[in-house]
C-alpha atoms as a PDB file:
ATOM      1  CA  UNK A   1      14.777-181.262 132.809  1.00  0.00           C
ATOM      2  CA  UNK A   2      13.108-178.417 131.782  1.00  0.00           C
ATOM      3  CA  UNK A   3      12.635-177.399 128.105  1.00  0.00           C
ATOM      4  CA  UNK A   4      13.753-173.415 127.835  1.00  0.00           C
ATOM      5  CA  UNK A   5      13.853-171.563 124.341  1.00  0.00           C
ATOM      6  CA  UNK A   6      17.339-170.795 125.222  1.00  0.00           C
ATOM      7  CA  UNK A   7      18.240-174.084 125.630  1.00  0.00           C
ATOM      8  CA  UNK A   8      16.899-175.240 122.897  1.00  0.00           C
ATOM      9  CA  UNK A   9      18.381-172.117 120.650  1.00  0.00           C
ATOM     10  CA  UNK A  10      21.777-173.009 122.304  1.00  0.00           C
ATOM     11  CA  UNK A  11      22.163-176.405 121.300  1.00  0.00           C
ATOM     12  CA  UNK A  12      20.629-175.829 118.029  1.00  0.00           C
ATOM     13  CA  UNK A  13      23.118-173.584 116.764  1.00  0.00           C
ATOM     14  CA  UNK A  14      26.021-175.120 118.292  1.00  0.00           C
ATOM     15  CA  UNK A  15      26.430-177.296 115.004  1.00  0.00           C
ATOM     16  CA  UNK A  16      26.908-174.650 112.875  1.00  0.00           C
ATOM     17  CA  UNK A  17      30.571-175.549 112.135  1.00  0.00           C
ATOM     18  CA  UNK A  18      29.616-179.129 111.928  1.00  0.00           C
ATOM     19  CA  UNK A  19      28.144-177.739 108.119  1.00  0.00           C
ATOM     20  CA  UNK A  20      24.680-178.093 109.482  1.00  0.00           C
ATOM     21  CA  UNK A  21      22.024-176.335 107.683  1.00  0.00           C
ATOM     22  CA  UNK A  22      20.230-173.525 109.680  1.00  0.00           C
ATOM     23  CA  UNK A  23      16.690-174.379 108.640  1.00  0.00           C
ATOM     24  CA  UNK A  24      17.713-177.642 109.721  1.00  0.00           C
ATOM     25  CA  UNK A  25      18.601-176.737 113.207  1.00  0.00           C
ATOM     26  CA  UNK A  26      15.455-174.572 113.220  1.00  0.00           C
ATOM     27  CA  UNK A  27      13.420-177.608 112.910  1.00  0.00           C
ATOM     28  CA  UNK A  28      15.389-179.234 115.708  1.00  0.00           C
ATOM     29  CA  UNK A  29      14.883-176.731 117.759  1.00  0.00           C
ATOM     30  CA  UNK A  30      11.183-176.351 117.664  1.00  0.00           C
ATOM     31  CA  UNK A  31      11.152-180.229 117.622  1.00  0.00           C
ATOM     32  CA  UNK A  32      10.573-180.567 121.546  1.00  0.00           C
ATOM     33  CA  UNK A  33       7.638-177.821 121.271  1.00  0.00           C
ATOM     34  CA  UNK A  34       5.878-179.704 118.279  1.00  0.00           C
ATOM     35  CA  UNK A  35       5.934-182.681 120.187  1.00  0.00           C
ATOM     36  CA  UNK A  36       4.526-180.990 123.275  1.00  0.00           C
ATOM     37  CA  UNK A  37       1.737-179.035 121.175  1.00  0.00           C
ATOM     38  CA  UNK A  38       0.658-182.534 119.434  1.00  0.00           C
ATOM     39  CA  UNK A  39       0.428-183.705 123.167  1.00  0.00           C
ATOM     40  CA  UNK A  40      -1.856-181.068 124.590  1.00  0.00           C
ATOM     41  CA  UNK A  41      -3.645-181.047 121.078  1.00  0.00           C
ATOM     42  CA  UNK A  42      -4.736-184.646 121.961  1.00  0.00           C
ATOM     43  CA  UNK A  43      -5.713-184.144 125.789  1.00  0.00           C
ATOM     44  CA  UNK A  44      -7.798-180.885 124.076  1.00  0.00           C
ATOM     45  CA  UNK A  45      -9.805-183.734 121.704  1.00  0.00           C
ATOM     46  CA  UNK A  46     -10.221-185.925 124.080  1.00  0.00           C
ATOM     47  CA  UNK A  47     -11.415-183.657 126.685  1.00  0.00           C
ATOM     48  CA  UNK A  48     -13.577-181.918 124.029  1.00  0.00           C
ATOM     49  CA  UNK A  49     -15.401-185.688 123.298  1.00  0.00           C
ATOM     50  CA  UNK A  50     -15.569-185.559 127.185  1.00  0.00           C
ATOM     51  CA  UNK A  51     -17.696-182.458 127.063  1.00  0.00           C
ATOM     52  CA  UNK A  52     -19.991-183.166 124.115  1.00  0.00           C
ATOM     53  CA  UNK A  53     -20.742-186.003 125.694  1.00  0.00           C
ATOM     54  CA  UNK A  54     -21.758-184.392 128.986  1.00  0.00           C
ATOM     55  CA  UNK A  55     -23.756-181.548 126.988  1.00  0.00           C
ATOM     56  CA  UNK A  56     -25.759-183.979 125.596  1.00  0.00           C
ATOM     57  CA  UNK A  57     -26.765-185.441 129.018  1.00  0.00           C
ATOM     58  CA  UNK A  58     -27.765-182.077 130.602  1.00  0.00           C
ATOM     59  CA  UNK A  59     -29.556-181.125 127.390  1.00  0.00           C
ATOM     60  CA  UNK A  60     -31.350-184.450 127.418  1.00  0.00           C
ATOM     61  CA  UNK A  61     -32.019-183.597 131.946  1.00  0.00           C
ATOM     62  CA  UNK A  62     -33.172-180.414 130.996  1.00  0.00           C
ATOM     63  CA  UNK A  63     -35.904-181.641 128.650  1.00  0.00           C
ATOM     64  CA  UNK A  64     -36.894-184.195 131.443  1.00  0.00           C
ATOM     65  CA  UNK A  65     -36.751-181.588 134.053  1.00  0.00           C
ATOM     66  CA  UNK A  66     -39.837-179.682 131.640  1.00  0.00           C
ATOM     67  CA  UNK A  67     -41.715-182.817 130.740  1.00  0.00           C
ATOM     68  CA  UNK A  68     -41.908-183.325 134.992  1.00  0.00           C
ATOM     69  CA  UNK A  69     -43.005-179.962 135.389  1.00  0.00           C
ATOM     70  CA  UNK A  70     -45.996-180.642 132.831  1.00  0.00           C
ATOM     71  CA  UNK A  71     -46.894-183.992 135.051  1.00  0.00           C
ATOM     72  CA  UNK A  72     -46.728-181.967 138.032  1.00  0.00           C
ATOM     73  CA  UNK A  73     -48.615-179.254 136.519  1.00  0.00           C
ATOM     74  CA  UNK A  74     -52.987-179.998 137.562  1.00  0.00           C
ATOM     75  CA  UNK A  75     -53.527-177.953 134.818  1.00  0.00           C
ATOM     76  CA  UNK A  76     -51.686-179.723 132.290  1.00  0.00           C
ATOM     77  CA  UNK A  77     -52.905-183.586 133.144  1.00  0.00           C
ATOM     78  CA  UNK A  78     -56.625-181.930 134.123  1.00  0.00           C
ATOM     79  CA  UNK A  79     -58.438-184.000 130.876  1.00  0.00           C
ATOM     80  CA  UNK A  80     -58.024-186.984 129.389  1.00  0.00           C
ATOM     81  CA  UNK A  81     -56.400-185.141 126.596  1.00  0.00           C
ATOM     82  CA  UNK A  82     -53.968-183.616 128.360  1.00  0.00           C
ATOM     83  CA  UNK A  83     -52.721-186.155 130.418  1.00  0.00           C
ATOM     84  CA  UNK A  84     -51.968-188.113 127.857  1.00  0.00           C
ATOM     85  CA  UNK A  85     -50.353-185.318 126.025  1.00  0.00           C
ATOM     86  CA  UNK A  86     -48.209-185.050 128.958  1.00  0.00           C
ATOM     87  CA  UNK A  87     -47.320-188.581 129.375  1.00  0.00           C
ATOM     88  CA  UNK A  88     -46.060-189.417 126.284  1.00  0.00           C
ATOM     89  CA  UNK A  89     -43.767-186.199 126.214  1.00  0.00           C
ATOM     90  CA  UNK A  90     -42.544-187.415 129.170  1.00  0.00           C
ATOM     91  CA  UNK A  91     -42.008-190.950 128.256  1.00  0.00           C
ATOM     92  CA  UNK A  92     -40.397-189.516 125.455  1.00  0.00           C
ATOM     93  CA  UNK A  93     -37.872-187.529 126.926  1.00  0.00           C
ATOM     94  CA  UNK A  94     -37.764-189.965 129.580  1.00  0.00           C
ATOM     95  CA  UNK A  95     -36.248-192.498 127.322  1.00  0.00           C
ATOM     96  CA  UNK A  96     -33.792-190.239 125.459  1.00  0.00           C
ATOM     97  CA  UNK A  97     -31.931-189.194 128.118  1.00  0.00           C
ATOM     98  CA  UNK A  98     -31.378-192.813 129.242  1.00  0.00           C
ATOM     99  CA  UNK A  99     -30.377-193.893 125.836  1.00  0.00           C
ATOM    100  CA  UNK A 100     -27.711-190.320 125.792  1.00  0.00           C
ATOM    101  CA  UNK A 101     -26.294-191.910 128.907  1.00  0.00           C
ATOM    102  CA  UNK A 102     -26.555-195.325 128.157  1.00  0.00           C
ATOM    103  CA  UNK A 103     -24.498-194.704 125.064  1.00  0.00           C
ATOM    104  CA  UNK A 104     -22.333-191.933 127.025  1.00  0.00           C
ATOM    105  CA  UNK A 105     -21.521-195.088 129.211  1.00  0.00           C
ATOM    106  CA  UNK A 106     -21.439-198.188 127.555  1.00  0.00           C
ATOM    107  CA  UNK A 107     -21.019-196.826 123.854  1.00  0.00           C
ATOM    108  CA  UNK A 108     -23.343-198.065 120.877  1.00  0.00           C
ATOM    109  CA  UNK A 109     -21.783-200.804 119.413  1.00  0.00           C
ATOM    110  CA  UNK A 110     -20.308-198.941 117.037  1.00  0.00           C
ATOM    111  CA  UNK A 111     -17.505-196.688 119.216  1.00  0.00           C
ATOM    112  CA  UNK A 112     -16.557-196.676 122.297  1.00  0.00           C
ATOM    113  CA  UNK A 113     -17.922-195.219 125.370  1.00  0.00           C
ATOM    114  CA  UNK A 114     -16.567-191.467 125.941  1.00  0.00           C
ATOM    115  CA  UNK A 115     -17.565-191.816 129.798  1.00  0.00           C
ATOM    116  CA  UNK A 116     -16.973-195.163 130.321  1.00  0.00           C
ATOM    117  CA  UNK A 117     -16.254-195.844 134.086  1.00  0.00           C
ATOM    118  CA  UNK A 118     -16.875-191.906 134.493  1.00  0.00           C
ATOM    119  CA  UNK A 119     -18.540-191.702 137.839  1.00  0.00           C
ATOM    120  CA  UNK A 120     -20.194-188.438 137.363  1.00  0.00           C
ATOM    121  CA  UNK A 121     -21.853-190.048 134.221  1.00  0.00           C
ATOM    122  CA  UNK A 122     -22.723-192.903 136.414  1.00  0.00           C
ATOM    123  CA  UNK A 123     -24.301-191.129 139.226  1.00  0.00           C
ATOM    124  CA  UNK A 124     -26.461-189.406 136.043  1.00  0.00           C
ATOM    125  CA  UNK A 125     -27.452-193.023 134.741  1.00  0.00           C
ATOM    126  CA  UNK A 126     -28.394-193.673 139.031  1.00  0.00           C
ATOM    127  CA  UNK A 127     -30.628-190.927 139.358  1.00  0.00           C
ATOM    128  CA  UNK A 128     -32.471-190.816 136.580  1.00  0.00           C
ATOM    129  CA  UNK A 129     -33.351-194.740 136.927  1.00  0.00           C
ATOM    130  CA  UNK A 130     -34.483-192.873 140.472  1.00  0.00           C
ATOM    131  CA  UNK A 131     -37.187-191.044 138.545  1.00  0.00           C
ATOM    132  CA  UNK A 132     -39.408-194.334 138.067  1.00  0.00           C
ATOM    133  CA  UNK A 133     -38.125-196.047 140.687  1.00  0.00           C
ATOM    134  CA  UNK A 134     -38.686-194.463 144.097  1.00  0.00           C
ATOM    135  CA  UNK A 135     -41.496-194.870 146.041  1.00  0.00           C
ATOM    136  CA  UNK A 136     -44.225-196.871 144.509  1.00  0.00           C
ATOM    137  CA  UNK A 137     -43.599-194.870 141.374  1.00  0.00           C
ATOM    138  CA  UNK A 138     -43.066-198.001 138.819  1.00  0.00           C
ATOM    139  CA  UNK A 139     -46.088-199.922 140.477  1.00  0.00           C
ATOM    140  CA  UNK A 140     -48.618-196.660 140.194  1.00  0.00           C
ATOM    141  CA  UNK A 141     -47.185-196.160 136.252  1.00  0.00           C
ATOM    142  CA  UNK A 142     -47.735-198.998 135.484  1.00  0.00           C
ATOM    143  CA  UNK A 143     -51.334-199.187 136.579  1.00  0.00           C
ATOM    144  CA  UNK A 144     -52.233-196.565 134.416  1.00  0.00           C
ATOM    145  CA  UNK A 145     -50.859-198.085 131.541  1.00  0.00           C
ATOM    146  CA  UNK A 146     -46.723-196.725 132.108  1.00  0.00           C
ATOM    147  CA  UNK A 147     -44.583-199.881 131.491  1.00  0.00           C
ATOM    148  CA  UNK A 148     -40.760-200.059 132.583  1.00  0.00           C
ATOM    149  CA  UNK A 149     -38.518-201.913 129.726  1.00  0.00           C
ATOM    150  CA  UNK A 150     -35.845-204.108 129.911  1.00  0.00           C
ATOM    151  CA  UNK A 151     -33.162-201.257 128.868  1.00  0.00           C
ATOM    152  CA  UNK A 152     -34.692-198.927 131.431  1.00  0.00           C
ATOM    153  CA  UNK A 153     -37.143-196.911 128.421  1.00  0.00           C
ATOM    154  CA  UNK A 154     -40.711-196.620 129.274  1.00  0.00           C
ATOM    155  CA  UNK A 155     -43.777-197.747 127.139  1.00  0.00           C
ATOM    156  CA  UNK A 156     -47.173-196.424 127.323  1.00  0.00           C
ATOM    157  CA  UNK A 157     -50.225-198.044 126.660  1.00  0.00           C
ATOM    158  CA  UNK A 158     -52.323-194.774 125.684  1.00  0.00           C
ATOM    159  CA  UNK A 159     -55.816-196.457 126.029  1.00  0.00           C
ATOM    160  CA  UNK A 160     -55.067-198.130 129.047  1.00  0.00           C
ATOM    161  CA  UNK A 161     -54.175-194.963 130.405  1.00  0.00           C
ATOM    162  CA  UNK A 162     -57.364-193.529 129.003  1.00  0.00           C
ATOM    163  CA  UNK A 163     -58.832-195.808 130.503  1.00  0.00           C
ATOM    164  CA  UNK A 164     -57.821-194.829 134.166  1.00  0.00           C
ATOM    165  CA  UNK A 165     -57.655-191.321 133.966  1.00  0.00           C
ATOM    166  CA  UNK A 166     -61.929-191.771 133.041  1.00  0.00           C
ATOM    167  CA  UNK A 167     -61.783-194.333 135.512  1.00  0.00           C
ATOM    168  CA  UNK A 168     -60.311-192.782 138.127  1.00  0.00           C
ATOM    169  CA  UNK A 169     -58.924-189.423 137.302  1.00  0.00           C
ATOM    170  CA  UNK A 170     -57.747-188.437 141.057  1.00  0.00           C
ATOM    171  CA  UNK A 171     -55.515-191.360 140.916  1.00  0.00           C
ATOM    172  CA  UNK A 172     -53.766-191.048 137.742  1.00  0.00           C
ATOM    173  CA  UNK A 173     -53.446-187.455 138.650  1.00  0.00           C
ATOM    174  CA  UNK A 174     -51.722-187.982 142.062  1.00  0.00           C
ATOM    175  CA  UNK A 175     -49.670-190.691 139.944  1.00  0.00           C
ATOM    176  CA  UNK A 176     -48.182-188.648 137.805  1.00  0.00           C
ATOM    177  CA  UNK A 177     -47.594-185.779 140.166  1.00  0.00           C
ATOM    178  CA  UNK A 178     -45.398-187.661 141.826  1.00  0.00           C
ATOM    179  CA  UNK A 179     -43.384-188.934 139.113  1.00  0.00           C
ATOM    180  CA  UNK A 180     -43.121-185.370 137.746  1.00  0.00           C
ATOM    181  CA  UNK A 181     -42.265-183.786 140.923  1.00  0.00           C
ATOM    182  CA  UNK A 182     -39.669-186.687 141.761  1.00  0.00           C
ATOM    183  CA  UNK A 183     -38.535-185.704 138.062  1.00  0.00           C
ATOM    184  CA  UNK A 184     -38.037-182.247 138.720  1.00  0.00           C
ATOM    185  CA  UNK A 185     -36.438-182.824 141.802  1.00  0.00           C
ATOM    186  CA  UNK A 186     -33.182-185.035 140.106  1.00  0.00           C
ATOM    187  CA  UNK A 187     -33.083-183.106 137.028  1.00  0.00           C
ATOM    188  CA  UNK A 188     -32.524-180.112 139.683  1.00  0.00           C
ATOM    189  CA  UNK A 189     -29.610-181.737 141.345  1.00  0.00           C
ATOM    190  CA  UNK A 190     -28.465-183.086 138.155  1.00  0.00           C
ATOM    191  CA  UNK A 191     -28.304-179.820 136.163  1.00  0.00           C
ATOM    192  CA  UNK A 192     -26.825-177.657 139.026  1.00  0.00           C
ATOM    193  CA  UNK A 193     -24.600-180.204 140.602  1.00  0.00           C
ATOM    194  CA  UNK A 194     -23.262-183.703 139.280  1.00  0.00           C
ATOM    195  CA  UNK A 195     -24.042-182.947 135.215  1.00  0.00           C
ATOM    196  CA  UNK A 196     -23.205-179.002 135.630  1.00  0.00           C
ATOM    197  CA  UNK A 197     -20.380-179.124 137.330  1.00  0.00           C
ATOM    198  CA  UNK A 198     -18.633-181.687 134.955  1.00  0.00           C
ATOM    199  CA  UNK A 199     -19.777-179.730 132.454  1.00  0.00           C
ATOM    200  CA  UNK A 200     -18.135-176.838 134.172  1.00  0.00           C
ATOM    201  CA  UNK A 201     -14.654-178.084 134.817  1.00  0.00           C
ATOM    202  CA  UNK A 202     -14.965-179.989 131.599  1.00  0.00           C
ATOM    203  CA  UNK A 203     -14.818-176.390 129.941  1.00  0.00           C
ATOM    204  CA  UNK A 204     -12.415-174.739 132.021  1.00  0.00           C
ATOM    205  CA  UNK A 205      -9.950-177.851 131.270  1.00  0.00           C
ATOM    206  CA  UNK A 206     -10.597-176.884 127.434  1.00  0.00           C
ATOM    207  CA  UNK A 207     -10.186-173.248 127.634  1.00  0.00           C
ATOM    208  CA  UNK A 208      -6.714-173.699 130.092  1.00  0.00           C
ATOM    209  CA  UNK A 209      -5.181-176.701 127.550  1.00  0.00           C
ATOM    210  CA  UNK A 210      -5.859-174.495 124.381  1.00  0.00           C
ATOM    211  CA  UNK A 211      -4.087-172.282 126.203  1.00  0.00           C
ATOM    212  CA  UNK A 212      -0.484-173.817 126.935  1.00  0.00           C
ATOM    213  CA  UNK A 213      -1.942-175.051 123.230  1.00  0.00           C
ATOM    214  CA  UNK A 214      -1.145-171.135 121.898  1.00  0.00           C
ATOM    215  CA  UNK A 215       1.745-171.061 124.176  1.00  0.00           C
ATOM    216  CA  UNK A 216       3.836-173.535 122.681  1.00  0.00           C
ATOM    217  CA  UNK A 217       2.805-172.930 119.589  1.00  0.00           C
ATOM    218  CA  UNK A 218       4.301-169.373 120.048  1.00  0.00           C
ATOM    219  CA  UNK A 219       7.756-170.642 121.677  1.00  0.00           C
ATOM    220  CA  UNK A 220       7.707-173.236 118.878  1.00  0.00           C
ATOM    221  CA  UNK A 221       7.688-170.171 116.350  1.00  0.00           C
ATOM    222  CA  UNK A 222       9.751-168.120 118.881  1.00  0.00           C
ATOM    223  CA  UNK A 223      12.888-170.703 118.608  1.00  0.00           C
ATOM    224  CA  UNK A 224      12.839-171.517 114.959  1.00  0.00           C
ATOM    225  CA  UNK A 225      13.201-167.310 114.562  1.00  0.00           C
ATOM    226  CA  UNK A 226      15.859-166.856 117.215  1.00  0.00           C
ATOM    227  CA  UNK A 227      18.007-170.018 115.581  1.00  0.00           C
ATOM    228  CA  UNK A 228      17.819-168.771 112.209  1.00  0.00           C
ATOM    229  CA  UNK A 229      19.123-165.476 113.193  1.00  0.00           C
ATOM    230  CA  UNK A 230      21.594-166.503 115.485  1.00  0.00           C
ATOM    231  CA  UNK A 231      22.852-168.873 112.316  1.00  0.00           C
ATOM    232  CA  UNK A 232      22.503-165.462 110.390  1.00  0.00           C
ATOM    233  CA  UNK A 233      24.573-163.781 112.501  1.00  0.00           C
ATOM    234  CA  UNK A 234      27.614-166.449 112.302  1.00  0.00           C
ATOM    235  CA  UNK A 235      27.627-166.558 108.838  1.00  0.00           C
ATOM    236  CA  UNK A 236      27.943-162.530 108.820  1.00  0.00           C
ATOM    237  CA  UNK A 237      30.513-162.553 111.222  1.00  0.00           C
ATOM    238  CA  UNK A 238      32.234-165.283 109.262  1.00  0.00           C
ATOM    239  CA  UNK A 239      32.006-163.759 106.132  1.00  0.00           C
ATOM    240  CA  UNK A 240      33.657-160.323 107.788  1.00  0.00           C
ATOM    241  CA  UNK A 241      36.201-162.786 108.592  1.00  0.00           C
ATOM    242  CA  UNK A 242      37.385-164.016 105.288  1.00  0.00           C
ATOM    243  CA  UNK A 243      36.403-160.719 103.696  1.00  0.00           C
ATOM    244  CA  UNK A 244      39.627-158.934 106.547  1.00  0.00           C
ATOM    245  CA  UNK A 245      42.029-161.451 105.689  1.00  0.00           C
ATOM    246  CA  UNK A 246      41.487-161.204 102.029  1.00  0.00           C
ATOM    247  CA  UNK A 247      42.326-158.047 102.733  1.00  0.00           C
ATOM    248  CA  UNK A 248      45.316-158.737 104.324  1.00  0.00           C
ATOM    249  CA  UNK A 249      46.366-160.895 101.471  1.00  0.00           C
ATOM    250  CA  UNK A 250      46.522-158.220  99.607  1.00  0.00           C
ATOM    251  CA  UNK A 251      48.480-156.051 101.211  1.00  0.00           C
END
């Protein structure tokens, strides 16, 4: 059955003659919309851990969407220098954005997982293993000195990979094209699909639950003031009462 302010007003103030105090009443009345607000409080905290958790995913694919551009980039991996320059930022955000969606997923030990079983967070955790894994992408790293770990981070040996690029510089280059353009390629699809749209819907959840948040908070506030004067109003009309057959009395 529906809650209505009227309802609620109604049955508050029905036990006025039962010597019930009015600010007591008031409380009962906005009882129901307390309860509901606490309710929808919770759902906007846990939806809010949702979302932070999310932002920190596409923050950590946007940073791996840059470092790909950089590999891609001729310019950028042209020198010995530079290539490894590039590398190691990539390795680097590489490896933070699978341990922000390792922890997103499994948790740290210490709490536990806000995405756990999330399948958009899953897919995220897929696709970036994707990165070093299409292709002959892990076998061509790790020729030039790129190393896949155990937990999925990557290591680089930066004089082994010295040692290629002066070795063969056309190779490494074409190497790490590939893994940068494959990069830039999930991050894309990551960032305006999967990722973004959680992120998305994860904020328009927010926005509409603080919402009916304000709401009840309002009808809450809206009932406690209509009880108290309806209570008001008895005891004036009972007080008119007594005061008219007083004055009968005296008569």
């Amino acid at each position: 059955m529906a809650v209505t302010l009227d309802g609620l007003t109604r049955n508050a103030t029905q036990g006025q003659k039962a010597g019930v105090s009015a600010s007591t009443k008031a409380d009962l009345a906005t009882g129901a919309f307390d309860l509901a607000s606490k309710r929808i409080g919770q759902l906007v905290n846990a939806t809010n851990v949702q979302l932070s958790a999310f932002g920190q995913i596409k923050s950590s694919y946007v940073d791996v969407q840059s470092a790909g551009r950089a590999l891609a980039t001729p310019a950028k991996i042209s020198t010995v220098e530079d290539a490894t320059k590039s590398v190691l930022s990539f390795a680097n955000a590489y490896n933070n954005a699978t341990r922000v969606v390792s922890t997103a997923t499994r948790g740290d030990g210490k709490a536990t997982a806000a995405l756990a079983n999330d399948g958009h967070a899953n897919l995220a955790s897929s696709d970036l293993k994707k990165i070093v894994a299409s292709g002959n992408n892990t076998a061509d790293l790790k020729k030039i000195g790129v190393s896949v770990n155990q937990d999925g981070t990557l290591s680089v040996d930066a004089k082994a990979l010295q040692s290629a690029m002066q070795a063969n510089p056309n190779s490494v280059q074409g190497a790490l094209a590939r893994v940068g353009a494959q990069a830039v390629q999930v991050s894309q699809k990551e960032l305006a699909g999967n990722v973004g749209g959680a992120v998305n819907t994860l904020s328009a959840r927010v926005k509409s639950l603080e919402a009916k948040a304000a709401g009840q908070q309002k009808l809450a506030a809206d009932s406690k003031s209509a009880v108290q004067q309806q209570a008001a109003n008895m005891n004036n009309n009972a007080a008119g009462g007594i005061a008219a057959y007083m004055q009968m009395l005296s008569l």
